[in-house]
PDB file of N, CA and C in Angstrom:
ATOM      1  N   UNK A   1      63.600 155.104 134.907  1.00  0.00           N
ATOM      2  CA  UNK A   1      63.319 154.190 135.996  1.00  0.00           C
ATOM      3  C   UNK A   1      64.617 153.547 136.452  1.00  0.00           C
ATOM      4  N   UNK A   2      65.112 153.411 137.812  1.00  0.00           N
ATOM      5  CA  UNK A   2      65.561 152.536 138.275  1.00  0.00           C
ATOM      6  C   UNK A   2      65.502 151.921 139.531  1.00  0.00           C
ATOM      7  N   UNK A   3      66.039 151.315 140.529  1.00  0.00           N
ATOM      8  CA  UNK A   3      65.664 150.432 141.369  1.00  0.00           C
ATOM      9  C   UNK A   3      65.194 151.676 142.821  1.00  0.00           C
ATOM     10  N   UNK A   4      65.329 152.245 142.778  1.00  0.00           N
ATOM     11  CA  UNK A   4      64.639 153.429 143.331  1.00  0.00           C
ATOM     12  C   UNK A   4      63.426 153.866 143.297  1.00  0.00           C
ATOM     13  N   UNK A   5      63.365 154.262 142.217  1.00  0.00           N
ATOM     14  CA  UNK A   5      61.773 154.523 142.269  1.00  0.00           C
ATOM     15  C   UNK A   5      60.762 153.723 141.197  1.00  0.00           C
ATOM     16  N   UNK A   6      61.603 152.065 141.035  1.00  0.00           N
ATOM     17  CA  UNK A   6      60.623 151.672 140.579  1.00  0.00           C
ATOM     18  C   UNK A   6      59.447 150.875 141.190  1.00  0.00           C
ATOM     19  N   UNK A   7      59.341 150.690 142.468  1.00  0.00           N
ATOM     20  CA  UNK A   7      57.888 150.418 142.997  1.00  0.00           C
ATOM     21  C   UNK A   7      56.889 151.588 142.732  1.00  0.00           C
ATOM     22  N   UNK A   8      57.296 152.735 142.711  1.00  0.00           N
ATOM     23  CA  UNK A   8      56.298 153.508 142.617  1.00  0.00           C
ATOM     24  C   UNK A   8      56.018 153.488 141.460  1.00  0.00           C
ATOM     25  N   UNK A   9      56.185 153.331 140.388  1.00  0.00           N
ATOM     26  CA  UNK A   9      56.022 152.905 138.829  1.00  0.00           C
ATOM     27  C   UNK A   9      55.206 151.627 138.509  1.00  0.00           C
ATOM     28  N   UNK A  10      55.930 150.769 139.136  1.00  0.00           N
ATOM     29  CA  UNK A  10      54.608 149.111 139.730  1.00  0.00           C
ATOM     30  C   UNK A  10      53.434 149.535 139.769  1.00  0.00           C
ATOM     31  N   UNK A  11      53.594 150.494 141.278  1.00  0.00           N
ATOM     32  CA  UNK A  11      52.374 151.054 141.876  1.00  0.00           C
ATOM     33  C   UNK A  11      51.054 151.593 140.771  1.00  0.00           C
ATOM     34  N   UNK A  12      51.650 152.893 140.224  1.00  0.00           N
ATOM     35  CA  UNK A  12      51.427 153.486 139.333  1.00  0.00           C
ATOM     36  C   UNK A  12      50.642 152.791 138.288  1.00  0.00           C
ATOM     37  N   UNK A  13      51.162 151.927 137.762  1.00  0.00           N
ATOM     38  CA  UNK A  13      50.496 150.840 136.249  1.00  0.00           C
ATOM     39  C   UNK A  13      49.506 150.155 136.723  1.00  0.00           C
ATOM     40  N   UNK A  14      49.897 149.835 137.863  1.00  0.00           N
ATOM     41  CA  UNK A  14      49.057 148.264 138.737  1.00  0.00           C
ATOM     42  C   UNK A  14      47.581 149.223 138.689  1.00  0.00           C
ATOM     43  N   UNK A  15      47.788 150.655 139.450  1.00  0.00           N
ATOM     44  CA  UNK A  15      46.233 151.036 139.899  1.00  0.00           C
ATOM     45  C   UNK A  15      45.516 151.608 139.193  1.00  0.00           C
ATOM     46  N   UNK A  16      46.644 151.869 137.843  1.00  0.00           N
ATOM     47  CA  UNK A  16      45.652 152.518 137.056  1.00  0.00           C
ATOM     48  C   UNK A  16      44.982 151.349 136.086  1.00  0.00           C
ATOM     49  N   UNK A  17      45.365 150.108 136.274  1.00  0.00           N
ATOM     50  CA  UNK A  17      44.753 148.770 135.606  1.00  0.00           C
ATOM     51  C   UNK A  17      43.484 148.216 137.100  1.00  0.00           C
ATOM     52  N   UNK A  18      43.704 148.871 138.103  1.00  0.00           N
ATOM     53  CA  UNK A  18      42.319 148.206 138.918  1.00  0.00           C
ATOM     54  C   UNK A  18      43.190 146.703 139.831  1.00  0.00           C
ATOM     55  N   UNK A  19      44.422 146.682 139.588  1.00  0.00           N
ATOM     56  CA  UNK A  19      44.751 145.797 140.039  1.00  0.00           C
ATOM     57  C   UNK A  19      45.679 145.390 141.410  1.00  0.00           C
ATOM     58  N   UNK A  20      45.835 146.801 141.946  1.00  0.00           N
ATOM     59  CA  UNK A  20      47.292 146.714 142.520  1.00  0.00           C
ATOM     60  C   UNK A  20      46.538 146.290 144.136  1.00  0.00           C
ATOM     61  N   UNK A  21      45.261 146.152 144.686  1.00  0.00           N
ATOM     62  CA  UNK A  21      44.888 145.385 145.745  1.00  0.00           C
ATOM     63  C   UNK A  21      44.966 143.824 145.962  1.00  0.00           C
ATOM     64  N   UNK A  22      45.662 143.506 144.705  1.00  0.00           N
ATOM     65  CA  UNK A  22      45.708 141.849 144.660  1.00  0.00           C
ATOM     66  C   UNK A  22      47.251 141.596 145.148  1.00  0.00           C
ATOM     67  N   UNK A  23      48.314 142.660 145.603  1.00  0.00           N
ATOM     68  CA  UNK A  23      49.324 142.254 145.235  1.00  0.00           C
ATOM     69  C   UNK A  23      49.560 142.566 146.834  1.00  0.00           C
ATOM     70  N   UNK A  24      50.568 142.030 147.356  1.00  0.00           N
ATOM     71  CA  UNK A  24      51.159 141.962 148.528  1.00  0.00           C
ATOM     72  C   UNK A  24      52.513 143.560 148.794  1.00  0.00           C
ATOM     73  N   UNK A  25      52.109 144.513 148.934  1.00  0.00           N
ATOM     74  CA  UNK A  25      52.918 145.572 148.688  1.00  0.00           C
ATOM     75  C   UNK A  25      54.288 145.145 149.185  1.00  0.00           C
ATOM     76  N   UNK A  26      54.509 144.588 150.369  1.00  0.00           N
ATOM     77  CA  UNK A  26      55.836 144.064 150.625  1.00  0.00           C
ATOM     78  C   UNK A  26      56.599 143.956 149.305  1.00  0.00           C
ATOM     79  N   UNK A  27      56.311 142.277 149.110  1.00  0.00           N
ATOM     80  CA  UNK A  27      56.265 141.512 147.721  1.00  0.00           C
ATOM     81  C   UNK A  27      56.652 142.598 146.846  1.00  0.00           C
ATOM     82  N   UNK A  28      55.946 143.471 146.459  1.00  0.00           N
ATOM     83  CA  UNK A  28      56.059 144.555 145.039  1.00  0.00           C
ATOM     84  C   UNK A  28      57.329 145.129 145.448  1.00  0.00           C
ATOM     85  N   UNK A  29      57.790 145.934 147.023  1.00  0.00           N
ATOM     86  CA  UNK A  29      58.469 146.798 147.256  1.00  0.00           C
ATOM     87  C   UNK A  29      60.011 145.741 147.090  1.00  0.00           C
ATOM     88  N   UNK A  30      60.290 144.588 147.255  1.00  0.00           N
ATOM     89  CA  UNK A  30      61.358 143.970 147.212  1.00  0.00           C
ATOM     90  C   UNK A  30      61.596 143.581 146.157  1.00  0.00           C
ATOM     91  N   UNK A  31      60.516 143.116 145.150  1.00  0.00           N
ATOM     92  CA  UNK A  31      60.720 142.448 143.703  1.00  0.00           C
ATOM     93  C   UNK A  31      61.543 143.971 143.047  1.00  0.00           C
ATOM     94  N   UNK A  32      60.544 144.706 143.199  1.00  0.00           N
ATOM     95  CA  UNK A  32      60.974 146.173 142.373  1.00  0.00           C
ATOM     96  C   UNK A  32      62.223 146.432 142.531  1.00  0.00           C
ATOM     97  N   UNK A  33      63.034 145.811 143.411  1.00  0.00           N
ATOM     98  CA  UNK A  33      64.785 146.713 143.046  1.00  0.00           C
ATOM     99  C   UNK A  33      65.294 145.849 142.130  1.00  0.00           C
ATOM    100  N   UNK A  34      64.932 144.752 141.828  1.00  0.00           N
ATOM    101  CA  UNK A  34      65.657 144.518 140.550  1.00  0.00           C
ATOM    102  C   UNK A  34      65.025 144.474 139.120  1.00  0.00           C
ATOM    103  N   UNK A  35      64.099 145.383 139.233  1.00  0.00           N
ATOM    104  CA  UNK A  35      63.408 146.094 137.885  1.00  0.00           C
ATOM    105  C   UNK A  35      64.209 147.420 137.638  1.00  0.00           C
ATOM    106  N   UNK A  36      65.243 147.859 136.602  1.00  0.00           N
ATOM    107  CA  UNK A  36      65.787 148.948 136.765  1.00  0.00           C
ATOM    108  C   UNK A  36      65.932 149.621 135.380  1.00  0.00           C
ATOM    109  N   UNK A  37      65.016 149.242 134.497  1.00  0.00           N
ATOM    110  CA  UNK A  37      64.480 150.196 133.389  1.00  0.00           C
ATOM    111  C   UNK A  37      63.236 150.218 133.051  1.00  0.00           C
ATOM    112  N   UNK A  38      62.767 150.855 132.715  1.00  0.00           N
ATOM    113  CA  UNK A  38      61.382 151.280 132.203  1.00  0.00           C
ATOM    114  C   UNK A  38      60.567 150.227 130.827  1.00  0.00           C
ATOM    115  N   UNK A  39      61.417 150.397 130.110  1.00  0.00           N
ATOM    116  CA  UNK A  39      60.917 148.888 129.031  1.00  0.00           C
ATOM    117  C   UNK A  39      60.478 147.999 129.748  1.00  0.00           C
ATOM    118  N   UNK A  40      61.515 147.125 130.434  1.00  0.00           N
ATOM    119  CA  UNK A  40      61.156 146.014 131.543  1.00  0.00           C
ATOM    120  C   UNK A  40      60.038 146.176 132.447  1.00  0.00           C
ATOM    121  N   UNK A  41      60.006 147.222 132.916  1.00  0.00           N
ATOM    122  CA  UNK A  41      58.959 147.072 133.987  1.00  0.00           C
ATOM    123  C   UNK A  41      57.127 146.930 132.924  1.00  0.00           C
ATOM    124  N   UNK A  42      57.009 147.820 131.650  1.00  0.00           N
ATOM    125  CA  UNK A  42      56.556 148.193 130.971  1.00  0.00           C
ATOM    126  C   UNK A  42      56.271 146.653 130.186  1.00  0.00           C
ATOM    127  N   UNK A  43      57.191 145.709 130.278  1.00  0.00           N
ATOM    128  CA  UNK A  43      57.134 144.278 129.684  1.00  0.00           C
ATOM    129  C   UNK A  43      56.532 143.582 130.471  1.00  0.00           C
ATOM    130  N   UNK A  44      56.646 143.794 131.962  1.00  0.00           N
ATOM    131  CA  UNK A  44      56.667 142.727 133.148  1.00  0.00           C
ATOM    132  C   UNK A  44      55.001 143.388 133.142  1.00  0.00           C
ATOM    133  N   UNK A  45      54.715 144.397 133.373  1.00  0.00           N
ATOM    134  CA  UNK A  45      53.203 144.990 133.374  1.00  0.00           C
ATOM    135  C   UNK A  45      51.839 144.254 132.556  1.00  0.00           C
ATOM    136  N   UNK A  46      52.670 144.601 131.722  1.00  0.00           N
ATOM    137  CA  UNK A  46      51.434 144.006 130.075  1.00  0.00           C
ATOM    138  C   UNK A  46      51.448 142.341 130.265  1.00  0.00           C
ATOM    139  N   UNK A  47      52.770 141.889 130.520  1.00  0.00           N
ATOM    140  CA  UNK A  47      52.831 140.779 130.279  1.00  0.00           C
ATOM    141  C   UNK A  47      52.018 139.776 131.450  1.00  0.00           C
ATOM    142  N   UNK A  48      52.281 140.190 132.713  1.00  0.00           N
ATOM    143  CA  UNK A  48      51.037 140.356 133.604  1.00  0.00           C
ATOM    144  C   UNK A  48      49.582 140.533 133.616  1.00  0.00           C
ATOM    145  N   UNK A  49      49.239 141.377 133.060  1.00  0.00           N
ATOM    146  CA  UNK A  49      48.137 141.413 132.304  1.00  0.00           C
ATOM    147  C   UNK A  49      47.052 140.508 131.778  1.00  0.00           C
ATOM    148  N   UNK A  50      47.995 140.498 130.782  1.00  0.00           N
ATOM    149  CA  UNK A  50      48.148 139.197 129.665  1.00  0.00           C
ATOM    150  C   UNK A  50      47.601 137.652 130.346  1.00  0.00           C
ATOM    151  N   UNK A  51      48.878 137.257 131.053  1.00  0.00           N
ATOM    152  CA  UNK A  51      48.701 136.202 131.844  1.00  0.00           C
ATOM    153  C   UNK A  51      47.069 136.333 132.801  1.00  0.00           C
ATOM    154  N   UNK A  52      46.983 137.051 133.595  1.00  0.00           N
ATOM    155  CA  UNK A  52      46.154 137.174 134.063  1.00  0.00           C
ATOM    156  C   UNK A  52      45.046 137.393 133.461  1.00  0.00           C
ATOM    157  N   UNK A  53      44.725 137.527 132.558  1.00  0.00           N
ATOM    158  CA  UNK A  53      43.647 137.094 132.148  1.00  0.00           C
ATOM    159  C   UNK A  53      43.126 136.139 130.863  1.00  0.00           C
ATOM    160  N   UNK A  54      44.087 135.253 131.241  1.00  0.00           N
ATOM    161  CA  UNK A  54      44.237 134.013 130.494  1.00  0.00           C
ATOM    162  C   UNK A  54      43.838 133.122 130.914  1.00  0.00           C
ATOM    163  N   UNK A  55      44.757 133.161 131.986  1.00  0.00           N
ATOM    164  CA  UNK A  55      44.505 132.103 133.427  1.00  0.00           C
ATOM    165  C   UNK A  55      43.506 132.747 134.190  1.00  0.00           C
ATOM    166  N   UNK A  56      42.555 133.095 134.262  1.00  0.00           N
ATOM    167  CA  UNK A  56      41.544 133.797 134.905  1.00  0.00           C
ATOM    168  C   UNK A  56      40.614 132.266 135.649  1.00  0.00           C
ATOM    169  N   UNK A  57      40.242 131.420 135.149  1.00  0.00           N
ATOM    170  CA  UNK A  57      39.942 130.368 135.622  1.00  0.00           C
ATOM    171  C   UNK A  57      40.734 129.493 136.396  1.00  0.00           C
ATOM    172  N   UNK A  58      42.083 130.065 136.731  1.00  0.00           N
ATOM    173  CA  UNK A  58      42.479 128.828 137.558  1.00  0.00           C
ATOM    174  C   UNK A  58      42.966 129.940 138.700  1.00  0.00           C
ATOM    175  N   UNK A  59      42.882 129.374 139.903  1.00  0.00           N
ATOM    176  CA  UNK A  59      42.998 130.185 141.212  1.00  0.00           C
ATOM    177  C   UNK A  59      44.823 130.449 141.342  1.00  0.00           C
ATOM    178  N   UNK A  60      45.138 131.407 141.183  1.00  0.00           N
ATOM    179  CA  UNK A  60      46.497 131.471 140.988  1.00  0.00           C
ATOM    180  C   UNK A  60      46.839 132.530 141.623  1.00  0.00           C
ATOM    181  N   UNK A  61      47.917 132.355 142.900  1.00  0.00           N
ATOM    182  CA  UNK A  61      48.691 133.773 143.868  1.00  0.00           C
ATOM    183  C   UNK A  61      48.841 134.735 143.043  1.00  0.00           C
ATOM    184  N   UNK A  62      48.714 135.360 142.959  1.00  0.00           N
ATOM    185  CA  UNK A  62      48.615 137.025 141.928  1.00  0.00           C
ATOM    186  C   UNK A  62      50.616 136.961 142.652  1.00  0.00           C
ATOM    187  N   UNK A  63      51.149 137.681 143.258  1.00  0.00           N
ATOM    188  CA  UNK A  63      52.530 137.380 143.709  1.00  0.00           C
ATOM    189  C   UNK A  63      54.071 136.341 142.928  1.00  0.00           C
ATOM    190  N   UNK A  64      53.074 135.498 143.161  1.00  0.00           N
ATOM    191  CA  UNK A  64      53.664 134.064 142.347  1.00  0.00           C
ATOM    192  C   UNK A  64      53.672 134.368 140.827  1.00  0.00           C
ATOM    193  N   UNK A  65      52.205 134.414 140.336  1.00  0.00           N
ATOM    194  CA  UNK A  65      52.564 134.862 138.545  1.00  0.00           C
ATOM    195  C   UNK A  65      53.315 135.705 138.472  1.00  0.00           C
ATOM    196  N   UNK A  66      53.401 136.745 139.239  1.00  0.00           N
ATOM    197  CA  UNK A  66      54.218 138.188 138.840  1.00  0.00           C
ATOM    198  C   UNK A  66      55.247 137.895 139.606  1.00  0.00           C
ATOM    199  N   UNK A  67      56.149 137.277 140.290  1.00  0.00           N
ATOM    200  CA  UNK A  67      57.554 137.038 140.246  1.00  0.00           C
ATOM    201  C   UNK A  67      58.028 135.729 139.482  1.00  0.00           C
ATOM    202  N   UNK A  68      57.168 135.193 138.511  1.00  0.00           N
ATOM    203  CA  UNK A  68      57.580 133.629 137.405  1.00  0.00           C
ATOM    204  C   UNK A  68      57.547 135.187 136.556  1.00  0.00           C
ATOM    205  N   UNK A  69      56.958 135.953 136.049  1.00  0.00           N
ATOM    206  CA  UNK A  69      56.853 136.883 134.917  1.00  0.00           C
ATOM    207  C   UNK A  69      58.269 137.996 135.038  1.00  0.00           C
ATOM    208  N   UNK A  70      58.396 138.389 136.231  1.00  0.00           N
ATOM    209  CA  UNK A  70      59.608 139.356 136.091  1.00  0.00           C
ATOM    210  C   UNK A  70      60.696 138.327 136.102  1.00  0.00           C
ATOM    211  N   UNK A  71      61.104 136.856 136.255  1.00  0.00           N
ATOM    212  CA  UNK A  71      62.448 136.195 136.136  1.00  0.00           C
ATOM    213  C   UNK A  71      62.001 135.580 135.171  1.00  0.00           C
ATOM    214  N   UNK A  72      61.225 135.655 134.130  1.00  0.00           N
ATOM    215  CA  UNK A  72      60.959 135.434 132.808  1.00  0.00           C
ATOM    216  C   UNK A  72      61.481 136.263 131.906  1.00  0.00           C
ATOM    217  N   UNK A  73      61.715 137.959 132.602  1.00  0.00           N
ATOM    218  CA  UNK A  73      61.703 139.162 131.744  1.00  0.00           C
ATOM    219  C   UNK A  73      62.983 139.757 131.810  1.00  0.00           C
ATOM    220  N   UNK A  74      63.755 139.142 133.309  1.00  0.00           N
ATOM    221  CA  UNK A  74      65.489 139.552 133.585  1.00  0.00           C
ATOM    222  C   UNK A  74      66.338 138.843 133.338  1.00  0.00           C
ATOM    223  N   UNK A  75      65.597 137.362 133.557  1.00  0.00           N
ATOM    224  CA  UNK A  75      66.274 136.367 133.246  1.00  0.00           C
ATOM    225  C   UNK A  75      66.018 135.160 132.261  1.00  0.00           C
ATOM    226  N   UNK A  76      65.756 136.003 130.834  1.00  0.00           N
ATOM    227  CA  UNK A  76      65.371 134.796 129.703  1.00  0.00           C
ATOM    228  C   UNK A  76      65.711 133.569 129.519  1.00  0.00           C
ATOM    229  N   UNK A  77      67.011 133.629 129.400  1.00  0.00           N
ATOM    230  CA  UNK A  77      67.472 132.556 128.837  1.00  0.00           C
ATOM    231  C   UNK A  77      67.411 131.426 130.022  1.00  0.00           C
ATOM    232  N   UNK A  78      67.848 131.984 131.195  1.00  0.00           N
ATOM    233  CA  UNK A  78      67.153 130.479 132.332  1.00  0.00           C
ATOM    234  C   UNK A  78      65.809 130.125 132.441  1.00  0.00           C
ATOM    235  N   UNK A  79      65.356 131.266 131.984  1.00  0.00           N
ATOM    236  CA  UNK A  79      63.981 130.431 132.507  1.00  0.00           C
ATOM    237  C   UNK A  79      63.490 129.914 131.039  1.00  0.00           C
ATOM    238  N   UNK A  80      63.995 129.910 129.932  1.00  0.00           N
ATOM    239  CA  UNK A  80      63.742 129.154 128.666  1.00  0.00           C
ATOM    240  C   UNK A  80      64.637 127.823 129.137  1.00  0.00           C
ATOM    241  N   UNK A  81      65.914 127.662 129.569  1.00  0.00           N
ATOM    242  CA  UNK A  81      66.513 126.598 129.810  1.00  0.00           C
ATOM    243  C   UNK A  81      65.227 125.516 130.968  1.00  0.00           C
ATOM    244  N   UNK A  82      64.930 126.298 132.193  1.00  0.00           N
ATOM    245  CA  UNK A  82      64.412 126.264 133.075  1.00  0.00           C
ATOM    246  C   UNK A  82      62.963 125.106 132.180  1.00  0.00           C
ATOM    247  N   UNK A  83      62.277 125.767 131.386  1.00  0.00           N
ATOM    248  CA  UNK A  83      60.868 125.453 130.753  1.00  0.00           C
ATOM    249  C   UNK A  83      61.673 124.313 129.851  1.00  0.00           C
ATOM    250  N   UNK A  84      62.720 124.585 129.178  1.00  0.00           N
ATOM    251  CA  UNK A  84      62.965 122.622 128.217  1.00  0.00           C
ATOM    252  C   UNK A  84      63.021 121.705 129.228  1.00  0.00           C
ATOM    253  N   UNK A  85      63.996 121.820 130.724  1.00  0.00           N
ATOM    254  CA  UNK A  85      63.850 121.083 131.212  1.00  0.00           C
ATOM    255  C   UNK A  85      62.632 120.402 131.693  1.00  0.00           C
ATOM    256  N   UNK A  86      61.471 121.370 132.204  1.00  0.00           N
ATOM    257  CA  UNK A  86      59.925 120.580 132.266  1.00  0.00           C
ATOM    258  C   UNK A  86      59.408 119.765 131.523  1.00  0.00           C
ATOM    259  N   UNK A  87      59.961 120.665 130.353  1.00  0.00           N
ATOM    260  CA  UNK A  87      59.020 120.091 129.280  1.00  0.00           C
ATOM    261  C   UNK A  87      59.322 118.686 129.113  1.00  0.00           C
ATOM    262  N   UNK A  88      60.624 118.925 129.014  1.00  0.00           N
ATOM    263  CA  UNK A  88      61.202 117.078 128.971  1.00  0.00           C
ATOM    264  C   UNK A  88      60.811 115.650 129.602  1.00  0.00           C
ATOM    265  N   UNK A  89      60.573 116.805 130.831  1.00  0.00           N
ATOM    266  CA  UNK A  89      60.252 115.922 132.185  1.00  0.00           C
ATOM    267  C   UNK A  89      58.719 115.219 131.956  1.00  0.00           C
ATOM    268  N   UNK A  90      57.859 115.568 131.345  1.00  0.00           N
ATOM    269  CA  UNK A  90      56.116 115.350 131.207  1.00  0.00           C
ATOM    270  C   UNK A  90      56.116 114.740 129.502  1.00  0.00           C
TER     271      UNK A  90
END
Protein backbone atom coordinates (compact mmCIF):
# COMPACT_ATOMS: atom_id res chain seq x y z
CA UNK A 1 0.00 0.00 0.00
CA UNK A 2 0.85 3.45 -0.58
CA UNK A 3 -0.64 6.85 -1.07
CA UNK A 4 -1.79 5.76 -4.44
CA UNK A 5 -3.78 3.21 -4.16
CA UNK A 6 -4.67 3.50 -0.78
CA UNK A 7 -8.30 4.76 -1.06
CA UNK A 8 -9.04 1.87 -2.89
CA UNK A 9 -7.93 -0.30 0.09
CA UNK A 10 -10.23 2.17 2.50
CA UNK A 11 -12.74 1.39 -0.05
CA UNK A 12 -12.17 -2.21 -0.05
CA UNK A 13 -12.29 -2.86 4.07
CA UNK A 14 -15.01 -0.17 4.54
CA UNK A 15 -17.52 -2.36 2.10
CA UNK A 16 -16.68 -5.39 2.95
CA UNK A 17 -17.60 -4.27 6.81
CA UNK A 18 -21.19 -2.75 5.38
CA UNK A 19 -19.85 0.52 6.10
CA UNK A 20 -18.36 2.56 3.44
CA UNK A 21 -22.02 4.52 2.64
CA UNK A 22 -21.49 6.44 5.86
CA UNK A 23 -18.37 8.02 4.69
CA UNK A 24 -18.04 11.08 2.49
CA UNK A 25 -15.87 9.56 -0.53
CA UNK A 26 -14.26 12.97 -1.09
CA UNK A 27 -13.19 12.92 2.65
CA UNK A 28 -11.80 9.13 2.19
CA UNK A 29 -10.08 10.09 -1.26
CA UNK A 30 -7.95 13.06 0.47
CA UNK A 31 -7.44 11.52 3.99
CA UNK A 32 -6.03 8.36 2.07
CA UNK A 33 -2.75 9.99 0.71
CA UNK A 34 -1.38 10.15 3.86
CA UNK A 35 -2.10 6.50 4.75
CA UNK A 36 1.00 4.89 3.04
CA UNK A 37 1.35 1.37 4.52
CA UNK A 38 -0.80 -1.35 4.91
CA UNK A 39 -0.41 -2.04 8.84
CA UNK A 40 -1.68 1.54 9.28
CA UNK A 41 -4.43 1.54 7.19
CA UNK A 42 -5.23 -2.10 8.67
CA UNK A 43 -4.90 -0.17 12.34
CA UNK A 44 -6.95 2.88 11.28
CA UNK A 45 -9.77 0.16 9.92
CA UNK A 46 -10.26 -2.05 13.06
CA UNK A 47 -9.65 0.74 15.13
CA UNK A 48 -12.64 2.43 13.50
CA UNK A 49 -14.57 -0.27 13.97
CA UNK A 50 -13.92 -0.53 17.34
CA UNK A 51 -14.81 3.04 18.06
CA UNK A 52 -17.80 2.81 16.23
CA UNK A 53 -19.33 0.61 17.89
CA UNK A 54 -18.71 1.77 21.18
CA UNK A 55 -19.94 5.01 20.63
CA UNK A 56 -22.89 3.67 18.80
CA UNK A 57 -25.23 5.70 21.09
CA UNK A 58 -23.97 8.98 20.62
CA UNK A 59 -24.67 10.67 17.14
CA UNK A 60 -21.20 11.11 15.86
CA UNK A 61 -19.92 12.37 11.96
CA UNK A 62 -18.66 8.98 10.83
CA UNK A 63 -15.75 11.49 8.86
CA UNK A 64 -14.78 13.21 12.06
CA UNK A 65 -14.16 9.80 14.12
CA UNK A 66 -12.18 8.50 11.23
CA UNK A 67 -9.92 11.51 10.71
CA UNK A 68 -9.40 11.89 15.10
CA UNK A 69 -8.51 7.88 14.42
CA UNK A 70 -6.04 8.16 11.44
CA UNK A 71 -4.05 11.38 13.37
CA UNK A 72 -4.24 9.12 16.32
CA UNK A 73 -2.49 6.33 14.15
CA UNK A 74 0.29 8.80 12.14
CA UNK A 75 0.56 10.96 14.62
CA UNK A 76 0.84 9.32 18.23
CA UNK A 77 2.68 11.06 20.17
CA UNK A 78 0.66 14.53 19.46
CA UNK A 79 -2.28 13.39 19.81
CA UNK A 80 -1.23 11.64 23.32
CA UNK A 81 0.38 15.16 24.08
CA UNK A 82 -2.85 16.63 22.47
CA UNK A 83 -5.30 14.22 25.08
CA UNK A 84 -2.92 15.26 28.56
CA UNK A 85 -3.56 18.55 27.61
CA UNK A 86 -7.61 17.97 27.83
CA UNK A 87 -7.35 15.99 30.28
CA UNK A 88 -5.80 18.62 32.41
CA UNK A 89 -8.11 21.06 31.29
CA UNK A 90 -11.57 19.13 32.92
Amino acid sequence: VDSSNSYNKLKERFQKNGILDQFDQNFLSDISLYIDEYRILKNICNEYLIYDSKLNVIDLDPNKLFAMIVYKNIFPKDFSNEFRICKRGF
